[in-house]
Protein backbone atom coordinates (compact mmCIF):
# COMPACT_ATOMS: atom_id res chain seq x y z
CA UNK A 1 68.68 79.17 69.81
CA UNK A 2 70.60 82.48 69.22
CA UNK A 3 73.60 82.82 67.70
CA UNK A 4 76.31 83.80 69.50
CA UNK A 5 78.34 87.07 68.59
CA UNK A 6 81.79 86.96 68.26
CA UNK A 7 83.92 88.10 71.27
CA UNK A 8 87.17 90.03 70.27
CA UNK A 9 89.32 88.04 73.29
CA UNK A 10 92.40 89.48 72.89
CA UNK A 11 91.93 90.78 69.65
CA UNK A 12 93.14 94.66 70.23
CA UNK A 13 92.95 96.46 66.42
CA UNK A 14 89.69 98.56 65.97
CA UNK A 15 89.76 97.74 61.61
CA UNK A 16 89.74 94.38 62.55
CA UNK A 17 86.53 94.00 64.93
CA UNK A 18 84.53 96.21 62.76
CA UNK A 19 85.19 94.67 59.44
CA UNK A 20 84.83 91.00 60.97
CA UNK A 21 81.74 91.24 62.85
CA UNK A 22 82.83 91.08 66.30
CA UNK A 23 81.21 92.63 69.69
CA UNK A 24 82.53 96.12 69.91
CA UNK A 25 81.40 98.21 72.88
CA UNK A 26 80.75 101.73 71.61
CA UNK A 27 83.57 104.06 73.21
CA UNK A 28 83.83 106.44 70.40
CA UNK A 29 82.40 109.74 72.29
CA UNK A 30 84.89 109.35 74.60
CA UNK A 31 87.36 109.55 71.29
CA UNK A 32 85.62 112.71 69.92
CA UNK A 33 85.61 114.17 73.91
CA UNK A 34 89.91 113.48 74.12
CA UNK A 35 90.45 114.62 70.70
CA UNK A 36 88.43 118.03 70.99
CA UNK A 37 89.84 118.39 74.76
CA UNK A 38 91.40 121.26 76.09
CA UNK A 39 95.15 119.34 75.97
CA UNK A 40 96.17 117.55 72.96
CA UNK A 41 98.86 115.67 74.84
CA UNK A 42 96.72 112.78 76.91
CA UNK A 43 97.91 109.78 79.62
CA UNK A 44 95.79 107.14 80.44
CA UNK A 45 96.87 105.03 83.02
CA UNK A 46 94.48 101.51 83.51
CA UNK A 47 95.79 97.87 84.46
CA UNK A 48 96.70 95.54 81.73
CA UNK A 49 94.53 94.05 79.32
CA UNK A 50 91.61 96.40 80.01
CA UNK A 51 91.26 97.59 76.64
CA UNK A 52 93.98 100.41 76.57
CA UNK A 53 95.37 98.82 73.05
CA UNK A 54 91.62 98.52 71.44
CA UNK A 55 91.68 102.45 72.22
CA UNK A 56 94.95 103.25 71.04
CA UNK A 57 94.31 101.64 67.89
CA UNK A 58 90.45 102.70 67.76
CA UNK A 59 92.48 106.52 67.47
CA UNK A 60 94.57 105.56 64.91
CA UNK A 61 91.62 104.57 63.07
CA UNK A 62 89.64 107.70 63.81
CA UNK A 63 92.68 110.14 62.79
CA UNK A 64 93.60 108.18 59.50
CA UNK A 65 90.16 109.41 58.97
CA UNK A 66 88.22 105.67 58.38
CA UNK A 67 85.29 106.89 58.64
CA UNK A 68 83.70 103.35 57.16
CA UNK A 69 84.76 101.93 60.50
CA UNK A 70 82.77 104.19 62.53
CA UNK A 71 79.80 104.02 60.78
CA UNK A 72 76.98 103.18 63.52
CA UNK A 73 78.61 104.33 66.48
CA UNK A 74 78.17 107.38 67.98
CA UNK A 75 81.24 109.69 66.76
CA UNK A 76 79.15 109.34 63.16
CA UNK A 77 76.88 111.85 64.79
CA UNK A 78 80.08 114.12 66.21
CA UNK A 79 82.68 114.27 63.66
CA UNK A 80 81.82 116.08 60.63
CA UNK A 81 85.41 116.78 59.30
CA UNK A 82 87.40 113.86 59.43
CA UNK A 83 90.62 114.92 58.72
CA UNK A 84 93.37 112.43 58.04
CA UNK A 85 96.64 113.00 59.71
CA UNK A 86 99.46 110.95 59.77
CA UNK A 87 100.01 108.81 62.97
CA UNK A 88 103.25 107.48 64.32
CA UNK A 89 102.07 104.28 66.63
CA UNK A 90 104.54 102.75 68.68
CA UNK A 91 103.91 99.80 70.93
CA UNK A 92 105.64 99.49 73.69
CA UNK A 93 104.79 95.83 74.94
CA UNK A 94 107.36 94.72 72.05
CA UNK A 95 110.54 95.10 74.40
CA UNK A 96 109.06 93.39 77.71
CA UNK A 97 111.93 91.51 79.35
CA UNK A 98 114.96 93.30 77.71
CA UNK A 99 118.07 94.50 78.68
CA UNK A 100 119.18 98.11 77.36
CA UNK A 101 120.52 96.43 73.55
CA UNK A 102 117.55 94.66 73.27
CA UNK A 103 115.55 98.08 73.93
CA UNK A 104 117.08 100.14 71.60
CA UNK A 105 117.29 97.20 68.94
CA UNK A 106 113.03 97.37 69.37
CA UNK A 107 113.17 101.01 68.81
CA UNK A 108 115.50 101.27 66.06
CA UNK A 109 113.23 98.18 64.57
CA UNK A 110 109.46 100.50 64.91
CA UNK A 111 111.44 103.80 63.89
CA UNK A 112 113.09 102.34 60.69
CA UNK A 113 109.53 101.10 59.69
CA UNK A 114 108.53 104.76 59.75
CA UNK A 115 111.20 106.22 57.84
CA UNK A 116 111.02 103.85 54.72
CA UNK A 117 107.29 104.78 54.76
CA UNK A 118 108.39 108.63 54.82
CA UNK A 119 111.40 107.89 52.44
CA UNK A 120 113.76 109.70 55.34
CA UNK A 121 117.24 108.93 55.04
CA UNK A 122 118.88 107.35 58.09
CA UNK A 123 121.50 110.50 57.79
CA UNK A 124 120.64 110.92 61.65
CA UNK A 125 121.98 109.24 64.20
CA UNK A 126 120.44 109.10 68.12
CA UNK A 127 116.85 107.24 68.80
CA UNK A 128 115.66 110.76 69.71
CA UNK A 129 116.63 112.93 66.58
CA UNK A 130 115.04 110.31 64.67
CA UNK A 131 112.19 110.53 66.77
CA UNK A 132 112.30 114.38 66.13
CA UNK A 133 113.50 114.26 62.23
CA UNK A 134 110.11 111.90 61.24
CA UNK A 135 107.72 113.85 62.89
CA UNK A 136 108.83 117.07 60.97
CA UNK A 137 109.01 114.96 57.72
CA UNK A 138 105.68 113.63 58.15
CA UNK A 139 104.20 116.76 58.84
CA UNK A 140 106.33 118.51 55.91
CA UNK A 141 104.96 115.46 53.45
CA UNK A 142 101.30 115.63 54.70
CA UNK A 143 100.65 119.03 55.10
CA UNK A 144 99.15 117.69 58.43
CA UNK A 145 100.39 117.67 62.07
CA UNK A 146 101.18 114.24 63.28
CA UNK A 147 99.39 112.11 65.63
CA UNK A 148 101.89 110.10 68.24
CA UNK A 149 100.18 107.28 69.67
CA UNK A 150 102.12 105.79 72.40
CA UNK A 151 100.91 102.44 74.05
CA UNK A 152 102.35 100.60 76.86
CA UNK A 153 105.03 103.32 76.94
CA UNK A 154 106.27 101.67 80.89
CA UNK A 155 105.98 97.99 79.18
CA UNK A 156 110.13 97.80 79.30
CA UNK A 157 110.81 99.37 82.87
CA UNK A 158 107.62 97.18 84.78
CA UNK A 159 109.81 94.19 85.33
CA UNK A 160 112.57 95.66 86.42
CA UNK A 161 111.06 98.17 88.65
CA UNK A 162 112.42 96.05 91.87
CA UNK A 163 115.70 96.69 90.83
CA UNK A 164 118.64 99.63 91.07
CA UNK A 165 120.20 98.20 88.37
CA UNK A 166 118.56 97.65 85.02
CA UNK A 167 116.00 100.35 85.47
CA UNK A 168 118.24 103.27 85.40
CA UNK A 169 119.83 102.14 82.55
CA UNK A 170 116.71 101.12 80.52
CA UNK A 171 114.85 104.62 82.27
CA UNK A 172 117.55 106.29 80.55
CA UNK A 173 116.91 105.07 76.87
CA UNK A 174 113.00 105.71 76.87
CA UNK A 175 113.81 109.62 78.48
CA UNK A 176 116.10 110.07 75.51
CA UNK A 177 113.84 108.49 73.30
CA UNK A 178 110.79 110.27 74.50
CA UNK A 179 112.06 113.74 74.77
CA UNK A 180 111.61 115.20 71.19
CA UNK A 181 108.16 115.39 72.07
CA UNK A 182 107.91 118.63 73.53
CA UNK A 183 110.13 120.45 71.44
CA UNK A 184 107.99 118.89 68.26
CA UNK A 185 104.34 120.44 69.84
CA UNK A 186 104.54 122.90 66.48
CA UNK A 187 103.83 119.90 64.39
CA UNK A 188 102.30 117.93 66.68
CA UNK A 189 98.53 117.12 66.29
CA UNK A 190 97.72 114.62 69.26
CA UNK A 191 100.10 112.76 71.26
CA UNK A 192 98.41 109.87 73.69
CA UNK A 193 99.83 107.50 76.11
CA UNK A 194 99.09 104.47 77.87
CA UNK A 195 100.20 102.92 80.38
CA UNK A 196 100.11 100.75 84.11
CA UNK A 197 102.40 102.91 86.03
CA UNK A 198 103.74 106.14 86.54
CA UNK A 199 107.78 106.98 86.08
CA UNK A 200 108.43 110.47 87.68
CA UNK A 201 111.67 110.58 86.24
CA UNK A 202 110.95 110.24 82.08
CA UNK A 203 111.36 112.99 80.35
CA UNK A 204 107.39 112.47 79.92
CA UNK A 205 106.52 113.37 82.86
CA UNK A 206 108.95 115.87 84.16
CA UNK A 207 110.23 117.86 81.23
CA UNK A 208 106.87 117.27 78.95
CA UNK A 209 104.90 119.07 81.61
CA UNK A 210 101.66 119.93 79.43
CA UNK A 211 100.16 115.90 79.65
CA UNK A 212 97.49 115.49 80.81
CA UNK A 213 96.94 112.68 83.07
CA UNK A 214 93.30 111.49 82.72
CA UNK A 215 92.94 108.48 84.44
CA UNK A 216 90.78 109.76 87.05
CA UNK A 217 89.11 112.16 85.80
CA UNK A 218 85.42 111.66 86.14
CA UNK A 219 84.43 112.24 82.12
CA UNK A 220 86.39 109.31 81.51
CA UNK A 221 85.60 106.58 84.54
CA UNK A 222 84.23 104.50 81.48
CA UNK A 223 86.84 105.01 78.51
CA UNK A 224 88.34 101.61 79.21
CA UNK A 225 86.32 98.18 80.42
CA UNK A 226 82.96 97.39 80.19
CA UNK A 227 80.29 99.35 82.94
CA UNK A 228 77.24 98.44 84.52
CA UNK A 229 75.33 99.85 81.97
CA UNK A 230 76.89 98.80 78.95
CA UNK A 231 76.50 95.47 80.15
CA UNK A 232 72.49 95.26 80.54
CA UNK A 233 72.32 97.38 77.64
CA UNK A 234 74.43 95.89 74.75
CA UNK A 235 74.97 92.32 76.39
CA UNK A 236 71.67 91.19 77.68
CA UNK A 237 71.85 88.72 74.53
CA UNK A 238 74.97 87.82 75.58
CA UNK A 239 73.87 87.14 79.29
CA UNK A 240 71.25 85.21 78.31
CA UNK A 241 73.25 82.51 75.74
CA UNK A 242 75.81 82.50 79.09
CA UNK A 243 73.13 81.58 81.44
CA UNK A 244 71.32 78.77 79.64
CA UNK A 245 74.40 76.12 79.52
CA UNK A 246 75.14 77.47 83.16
CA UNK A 247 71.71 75.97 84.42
CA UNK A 248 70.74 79.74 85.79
CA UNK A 249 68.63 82.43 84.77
CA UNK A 250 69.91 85.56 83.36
CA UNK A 251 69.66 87.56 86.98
CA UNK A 252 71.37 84.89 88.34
CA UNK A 253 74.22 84.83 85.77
CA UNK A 254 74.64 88.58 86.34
CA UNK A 255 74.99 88.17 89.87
CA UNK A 256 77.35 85.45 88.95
CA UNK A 257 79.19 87.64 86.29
CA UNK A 258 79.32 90.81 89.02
CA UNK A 259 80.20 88.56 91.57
CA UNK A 260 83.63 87.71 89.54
CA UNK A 261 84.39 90.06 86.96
CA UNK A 262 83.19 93.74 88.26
CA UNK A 263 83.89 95.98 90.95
CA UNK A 264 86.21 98.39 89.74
CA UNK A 265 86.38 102.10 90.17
CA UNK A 266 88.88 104.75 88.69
CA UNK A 267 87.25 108.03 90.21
CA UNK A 268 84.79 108.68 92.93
CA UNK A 269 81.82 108.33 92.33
CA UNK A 270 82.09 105.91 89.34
CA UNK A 271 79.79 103.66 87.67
CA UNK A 272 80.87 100.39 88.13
CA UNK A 273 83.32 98.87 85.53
CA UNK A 274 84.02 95.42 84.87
CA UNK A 275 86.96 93.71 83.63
CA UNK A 276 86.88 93.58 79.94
CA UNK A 277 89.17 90.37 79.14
CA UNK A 278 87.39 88.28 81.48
CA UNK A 279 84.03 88.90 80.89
CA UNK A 280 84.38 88.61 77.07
CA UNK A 281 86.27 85.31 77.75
CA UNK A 282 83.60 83.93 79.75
CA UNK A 283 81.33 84.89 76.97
CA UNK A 284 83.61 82.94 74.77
CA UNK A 285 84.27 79.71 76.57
CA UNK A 286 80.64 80.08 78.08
CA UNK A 287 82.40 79.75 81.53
CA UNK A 288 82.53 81.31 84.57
CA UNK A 289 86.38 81.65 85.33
CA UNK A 290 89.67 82.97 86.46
CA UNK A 291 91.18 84.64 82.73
CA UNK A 292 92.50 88.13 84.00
CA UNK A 293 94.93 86.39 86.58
CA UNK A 294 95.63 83.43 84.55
CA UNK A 295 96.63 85.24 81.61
CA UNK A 296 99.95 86.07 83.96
CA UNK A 297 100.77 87.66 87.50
CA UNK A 298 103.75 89.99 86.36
CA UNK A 299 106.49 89.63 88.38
CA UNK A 300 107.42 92.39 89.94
CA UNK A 301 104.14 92.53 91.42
CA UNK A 302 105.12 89.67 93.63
CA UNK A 303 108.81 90.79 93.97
CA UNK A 304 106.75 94.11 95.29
CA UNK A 305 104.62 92.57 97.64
CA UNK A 306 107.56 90.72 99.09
CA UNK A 307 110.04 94.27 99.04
CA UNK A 308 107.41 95.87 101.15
CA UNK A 309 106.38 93.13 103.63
CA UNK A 310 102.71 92.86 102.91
CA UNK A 311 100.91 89.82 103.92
CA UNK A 312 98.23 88.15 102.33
CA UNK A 313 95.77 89.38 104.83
CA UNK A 314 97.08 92.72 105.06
CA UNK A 315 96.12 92.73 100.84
CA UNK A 316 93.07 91.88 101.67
CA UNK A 317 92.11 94.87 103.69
CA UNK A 318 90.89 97.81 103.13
CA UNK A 319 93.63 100.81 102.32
CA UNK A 320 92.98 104.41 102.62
CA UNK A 321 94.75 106.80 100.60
CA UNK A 322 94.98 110.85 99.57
CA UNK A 323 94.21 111.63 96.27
CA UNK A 324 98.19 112.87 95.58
CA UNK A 325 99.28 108.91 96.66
CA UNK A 326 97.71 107.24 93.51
CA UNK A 327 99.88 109.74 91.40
CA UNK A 328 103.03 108.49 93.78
CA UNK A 329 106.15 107.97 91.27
CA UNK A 330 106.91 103.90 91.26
CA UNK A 331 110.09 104.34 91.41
CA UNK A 332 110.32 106.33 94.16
CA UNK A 333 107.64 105.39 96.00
CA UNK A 334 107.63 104.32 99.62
CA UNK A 335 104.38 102.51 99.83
CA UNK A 336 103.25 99.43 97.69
CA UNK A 337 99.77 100.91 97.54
CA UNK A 338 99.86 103.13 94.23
CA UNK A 339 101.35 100.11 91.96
CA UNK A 340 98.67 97.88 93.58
CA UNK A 341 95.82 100.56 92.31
CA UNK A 342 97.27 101.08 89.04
CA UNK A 343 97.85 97.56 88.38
CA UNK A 344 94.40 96.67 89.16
CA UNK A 345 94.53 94.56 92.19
CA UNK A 346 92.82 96.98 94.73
CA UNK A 347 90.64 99.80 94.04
CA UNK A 348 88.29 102.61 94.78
CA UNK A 349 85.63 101.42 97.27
CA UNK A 350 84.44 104.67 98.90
CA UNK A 351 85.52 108.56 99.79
CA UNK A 352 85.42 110.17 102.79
CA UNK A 353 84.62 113.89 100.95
CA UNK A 354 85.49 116.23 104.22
CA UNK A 355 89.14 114.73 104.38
CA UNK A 356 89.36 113.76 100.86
CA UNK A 357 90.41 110.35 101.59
CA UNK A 358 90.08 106.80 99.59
CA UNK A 359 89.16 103.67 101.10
CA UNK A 360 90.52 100.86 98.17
CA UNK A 361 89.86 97.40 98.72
CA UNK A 362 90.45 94.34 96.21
CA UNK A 363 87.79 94.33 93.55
CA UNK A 364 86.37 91.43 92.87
CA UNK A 365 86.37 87.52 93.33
CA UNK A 366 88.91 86.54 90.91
CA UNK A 367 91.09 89.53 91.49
CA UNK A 368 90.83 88.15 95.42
CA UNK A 369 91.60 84.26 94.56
CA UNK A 370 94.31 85.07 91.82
CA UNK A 371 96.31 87.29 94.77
CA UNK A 372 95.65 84.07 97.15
CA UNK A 373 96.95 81.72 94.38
CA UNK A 374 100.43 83.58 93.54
CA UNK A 375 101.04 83.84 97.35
CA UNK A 376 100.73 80.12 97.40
CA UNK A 377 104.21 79.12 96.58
CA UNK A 378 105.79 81.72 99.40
CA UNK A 379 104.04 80.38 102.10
CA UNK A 380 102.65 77.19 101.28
CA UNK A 381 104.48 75.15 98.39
CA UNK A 382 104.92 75.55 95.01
CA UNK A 383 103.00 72.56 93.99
CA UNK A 384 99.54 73.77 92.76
CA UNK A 385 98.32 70.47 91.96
CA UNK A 386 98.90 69.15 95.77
CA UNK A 387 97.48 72.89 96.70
CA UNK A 388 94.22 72.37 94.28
CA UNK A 389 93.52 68.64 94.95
CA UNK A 390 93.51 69.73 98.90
CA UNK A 391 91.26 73.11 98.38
CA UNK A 392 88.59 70.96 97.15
CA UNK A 393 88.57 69.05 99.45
CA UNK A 394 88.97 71.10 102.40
CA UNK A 395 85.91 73.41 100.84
CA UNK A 396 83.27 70.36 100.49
CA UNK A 397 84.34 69.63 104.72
CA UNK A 398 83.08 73.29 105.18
CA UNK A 399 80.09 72.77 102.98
CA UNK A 400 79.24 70.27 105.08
CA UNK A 401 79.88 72.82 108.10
CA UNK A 402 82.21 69.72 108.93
CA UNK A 403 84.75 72.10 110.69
CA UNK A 404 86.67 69.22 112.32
CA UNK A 405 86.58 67.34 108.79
CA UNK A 406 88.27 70.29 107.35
CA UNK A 407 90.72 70.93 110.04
CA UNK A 408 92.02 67.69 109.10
CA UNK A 409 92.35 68.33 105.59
CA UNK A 410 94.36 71.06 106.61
CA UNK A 411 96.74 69.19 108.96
CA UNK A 412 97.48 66.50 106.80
CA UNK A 413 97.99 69.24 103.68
CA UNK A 414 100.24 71.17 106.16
CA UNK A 415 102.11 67.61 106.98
CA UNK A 416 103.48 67.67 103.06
CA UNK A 417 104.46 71.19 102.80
CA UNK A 418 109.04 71.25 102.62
CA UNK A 419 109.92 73.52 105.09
CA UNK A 420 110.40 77.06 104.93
CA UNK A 421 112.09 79.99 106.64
CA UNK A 422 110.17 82.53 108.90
CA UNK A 423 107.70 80.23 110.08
CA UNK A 424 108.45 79.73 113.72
CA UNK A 425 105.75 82.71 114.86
CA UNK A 426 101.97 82.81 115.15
CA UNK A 427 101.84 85.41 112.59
CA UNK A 428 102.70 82.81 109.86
CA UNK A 429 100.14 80.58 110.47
CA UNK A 430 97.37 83.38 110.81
CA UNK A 431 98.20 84.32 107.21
CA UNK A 432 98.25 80.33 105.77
CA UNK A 433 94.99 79.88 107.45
CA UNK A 434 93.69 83.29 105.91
CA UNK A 435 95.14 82.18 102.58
CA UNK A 436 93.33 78.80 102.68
CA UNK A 437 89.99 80.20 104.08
CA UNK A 438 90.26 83.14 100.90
CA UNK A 439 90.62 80.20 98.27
CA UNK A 440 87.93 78.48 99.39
CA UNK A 441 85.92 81.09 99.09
CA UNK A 442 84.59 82.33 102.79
CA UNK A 443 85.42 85.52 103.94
CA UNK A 444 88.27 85.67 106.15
CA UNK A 445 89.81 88.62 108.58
CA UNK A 446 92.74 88.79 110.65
CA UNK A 447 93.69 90.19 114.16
CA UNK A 448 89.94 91.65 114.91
CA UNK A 449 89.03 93.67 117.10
CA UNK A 450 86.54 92.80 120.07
CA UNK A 451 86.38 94.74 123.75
CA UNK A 452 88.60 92.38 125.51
CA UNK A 453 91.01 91.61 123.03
CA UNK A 454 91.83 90.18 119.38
CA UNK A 455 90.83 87.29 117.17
CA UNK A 456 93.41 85.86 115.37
CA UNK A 457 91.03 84.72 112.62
CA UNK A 458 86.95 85.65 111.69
CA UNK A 459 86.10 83.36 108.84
CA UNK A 460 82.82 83.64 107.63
CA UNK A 461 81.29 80.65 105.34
CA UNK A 462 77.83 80.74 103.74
CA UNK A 463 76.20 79.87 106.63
CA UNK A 464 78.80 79.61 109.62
CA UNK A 465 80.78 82.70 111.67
CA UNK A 466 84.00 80.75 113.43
CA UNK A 467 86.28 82.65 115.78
CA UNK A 468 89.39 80.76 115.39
CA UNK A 469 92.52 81.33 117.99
CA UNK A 470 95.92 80.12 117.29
CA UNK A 471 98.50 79.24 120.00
CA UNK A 472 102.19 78.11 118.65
CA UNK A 473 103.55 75.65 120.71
CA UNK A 474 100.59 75.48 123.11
CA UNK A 475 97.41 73.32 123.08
CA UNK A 476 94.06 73.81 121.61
CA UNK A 477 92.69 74.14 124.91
CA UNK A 478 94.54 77.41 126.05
CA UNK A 479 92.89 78.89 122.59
CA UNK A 480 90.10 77.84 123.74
CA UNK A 481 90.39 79.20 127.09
CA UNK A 482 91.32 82.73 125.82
CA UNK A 483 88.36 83.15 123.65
CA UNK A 484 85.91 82.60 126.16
CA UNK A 485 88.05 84.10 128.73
CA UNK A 486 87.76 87.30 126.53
CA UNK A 487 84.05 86.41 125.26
CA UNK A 488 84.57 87.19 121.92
CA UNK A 489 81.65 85.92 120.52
CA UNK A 490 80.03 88.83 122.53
CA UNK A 491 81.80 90.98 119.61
CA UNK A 492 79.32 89.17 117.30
CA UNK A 493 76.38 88.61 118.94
CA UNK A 494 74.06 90.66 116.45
CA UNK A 495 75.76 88.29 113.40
CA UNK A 496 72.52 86.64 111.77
CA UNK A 497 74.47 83.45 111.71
CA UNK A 498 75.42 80.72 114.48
CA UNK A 499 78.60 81.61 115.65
CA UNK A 500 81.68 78.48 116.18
CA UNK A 501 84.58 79.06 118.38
CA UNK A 502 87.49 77.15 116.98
CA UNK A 503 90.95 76.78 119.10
CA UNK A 504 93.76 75.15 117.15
CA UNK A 505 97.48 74.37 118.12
CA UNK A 506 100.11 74.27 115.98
CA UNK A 507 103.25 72.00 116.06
CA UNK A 508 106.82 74.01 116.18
CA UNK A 509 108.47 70.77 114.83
CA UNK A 510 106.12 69.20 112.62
CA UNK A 511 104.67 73.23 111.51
CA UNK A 512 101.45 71.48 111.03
CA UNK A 513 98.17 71.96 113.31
CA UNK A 514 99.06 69.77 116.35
CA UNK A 515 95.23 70.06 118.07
CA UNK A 516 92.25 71.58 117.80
CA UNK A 517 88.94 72.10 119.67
CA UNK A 518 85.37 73.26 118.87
CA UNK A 519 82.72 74.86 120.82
CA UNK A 520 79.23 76.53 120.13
CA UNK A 521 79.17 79.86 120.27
CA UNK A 522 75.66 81.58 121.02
CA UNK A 523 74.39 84.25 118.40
CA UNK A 524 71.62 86.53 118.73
CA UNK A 525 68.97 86.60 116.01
């Protein structure tokens, strides 16, 4: 049997994957194309752990001229000077969950590093003139114009962006901070930034007004995650160690693999890009899982989500956006949709070139359950065990196509959920049910359209189409009534599978389903 290569799962410094043998996806002419670009001053916006550190550091590598490390990939061929600069590289994710203090402490801290190394007295005072004194004494010392290499620079605003409170104060320390770069371009070599989200209001973006946003620019749709391409290419090995504990062959396990993991687009037309962190981890632990969304849903994502009213099964439908919305300044903006597409939960699914719209949709499988999962505890309860014992469950019922068995997993789940506000309307339970249906994996829709009406739920399971009507306080039967009243399954009647028309009832008291009744539908093959 092969051996297996050794995945760099969280392992983000470019020195340290080359000299220790691990799988390193060859990005380098996209280093030589940014550092020979028109603008020397780069952002990068891409959603967290998709490789924007690995890059960062792969440039710090590149312009402290290693040229060891780059041996075998394709800048060898590219770069025949490689000058060494010096590079000032701050990171960013260091002051995550601090107050203002705490922020400037974590500058002061990376800043003092750089002027012992520079032997600059501390004769300055302000995190800016520093900023602006060690650039011009490491270009003065070197002979060289400095690289600044900036990553994560939003890190210490992203949880507070919900609030008015902390994120003026904290906005107000990085502006000051990052202001010296402009009036430093003289001695300034290269200055790149990374990031999730975009902050109108930093100095970075409204008085440093040369940057260059490329983060959807079509020449670099691939900088960051692992493509298509890359994957059949440089992985097959890979695919094919993954496949043989997994009981499949290796087409299989790339279905599997593109099923979960891929799916994301960051221009139009782009090749496709998969999520780097999972796939290497499922590479790793040779198992087909959930990694990106486990390793943390940040939470202002879900203090967003709540801000702006937007129901699970309003996520899970398709968006459409102008090209100027994905640029929209977070703080400022009046729509959740350009913090969901920067932070990776929905993306670019299609353009519509003679208005120069977007449709964006959610990407993937585990991008799809994760969002289900973290909406859990607001509608549902915030026990996951109780939620993950009764998923199973209700999923082998509709394996079965046991519809009725499954109903009743969901009442008697329903029974043990402690009560919550906002429930008493029909709209609540359309969005459990489409929660439920998501996590076990069938496709589910909301309020569809038909001829003669709406249905409150599609759900569509490997080999069943249910219409499913929901009445609040009513019985099953008057559900029942409506959707043949209206003949919805006429909507459907092309649908390759048999179509089931589902009426349920739901209990104001016991906010459980009360009844439920099933009927044959009749689809046309």
């Amino acid at each position: 049997m092969e051996v297996r290569r050794r995945y760099p799962v969280g392992t983000q410094t470019f020195s340290v994957l080359r000299e220790n043998g691990f799988l390193y996806i060859d990005k380098t002419e996209y280093v030589y194309r940014m550092t020979h670009s028109d603008s020397n001053y780069l952002f990068l916006s891409r959603p967290r752990r998709f490789g924007k550190s690995l890059l960062v550091s792969t440039l710090h590598s590149y312009f402290e001229g290693r040229r060891e490390l780059f041996q075998g990939l394709a800048i060898e061929k590219l770069e025949t000077e490689w000058n060494r600069h010096p590079v000032l590289h701050f990171d960013m994710s260091m002051a995550k969950h601090v107050d203002k203090e705490q922020l400037e402490s974590m500058l002061d801290f990376q800043l003092r590093a750089y002027e012992t190394q520079y032997a600059l007295k501390q004769d300055v005072s302000g995190l800016n003139n520093r900023l602006a004194n060690l650039i011009r004494q490491a270009c003065k010392q070197s002979g060289k114009q400095v690289v600044v290499l900036i990553d994560e620079y939003d890190a210490p605003l992203l949880d507070v962006v919900h609030e008015e409170t902390d994120l003026p104060a904290l906005r107000d320390v990085m502006r000051n901070f990052y202001s010296p770069l402009k009036a430093c371009d003289p001695y300034l070599r290269f200055v790149f930034l990374t990031g999730i989200t975009k902050f109108s209001q930093l100095s970075i973006f409204s008085e440093l007004n040369n940057v260059s946003n490329i983060s959807m620019h079509p020449d670099y749709a691939a900088l960051c995650g692992i493509s298509e391409e890359e994957l059949r290419e440089q992985m097959r090995p890979d695919v094919a160690l993954l496949a043989e504990p997994l009981g499949m062959d290796e087409e299989d396990a790339l279905a599997r693999l593109k099923e979960m993991y891929d799916g994301y687009h960051f221009c139009w037309p782009s090749p496709d890009i998969y999520n780097p962190y999972s796939l290497l981890s499922a590479f790793s632990n040779w198992k087909i899982a959930s990694y990106w969304f486990g390793s943390g849903t940040p939470t202002f994502l879900i203090e967003m989500l709540r801000k702006y009213a937007l129901g699970p099964a309003q996520l899970g439908q398709p968006m459409e956006a102008q090209e100027e919305d994905f640029d929209a300044p977070t703080e400022t903006m009046h729509s959740i949709m350009p913090l969901l597409y920067q932070s990776g939960y929905v993306t670019m699914k299609g353009k519509d070139p003679d208005f120069q719209t977007y449709t964006l949709g959610i990407p993937n499988k585990e991008v799809r359950l994760g969002l289900m999962r973290s909406l859990v505890p607001y509608y549902l309860t915030a026990d996951t065990r109780q939620t993950s014992v009764a998923i199973v469950s209700m999923a082998r019922a509709l394996r079965r196509n046991d519809m009725e068995g499954c109903l009743r997993e969901i009442q008697a789940f329903l029974s043990t959920v402690p009560y919550c506000d906002n429930t008493d309307y029909e709209g609540h339970y359309q969005q459990v049910l489409y929660i439920i249906f998501s996590l076990l994996g069938a496709y589910a829709d909301v309020e569809v359209h038909t001829p003669r009406g709406r249905v409150d739920v599609v759900m569509c399971s490997e080999n069943t189409l249910y219409l499913i009507e929901l009445k609040l306080g009513k019985d099953a039967g008057a559900a029942m009534e409506q959707i043949n009243l209206k003949d919805y399954a006429e909507r459907f009647a092309l649908c390759s599978l048999p179509i089931v028309k589902v009426g349920i009832s739901f209990d104001r008291e016991k906010r459980t389903i009360a009844d439920w009744k099933i009927e044959p539908g009749i689809a046309i093959r």
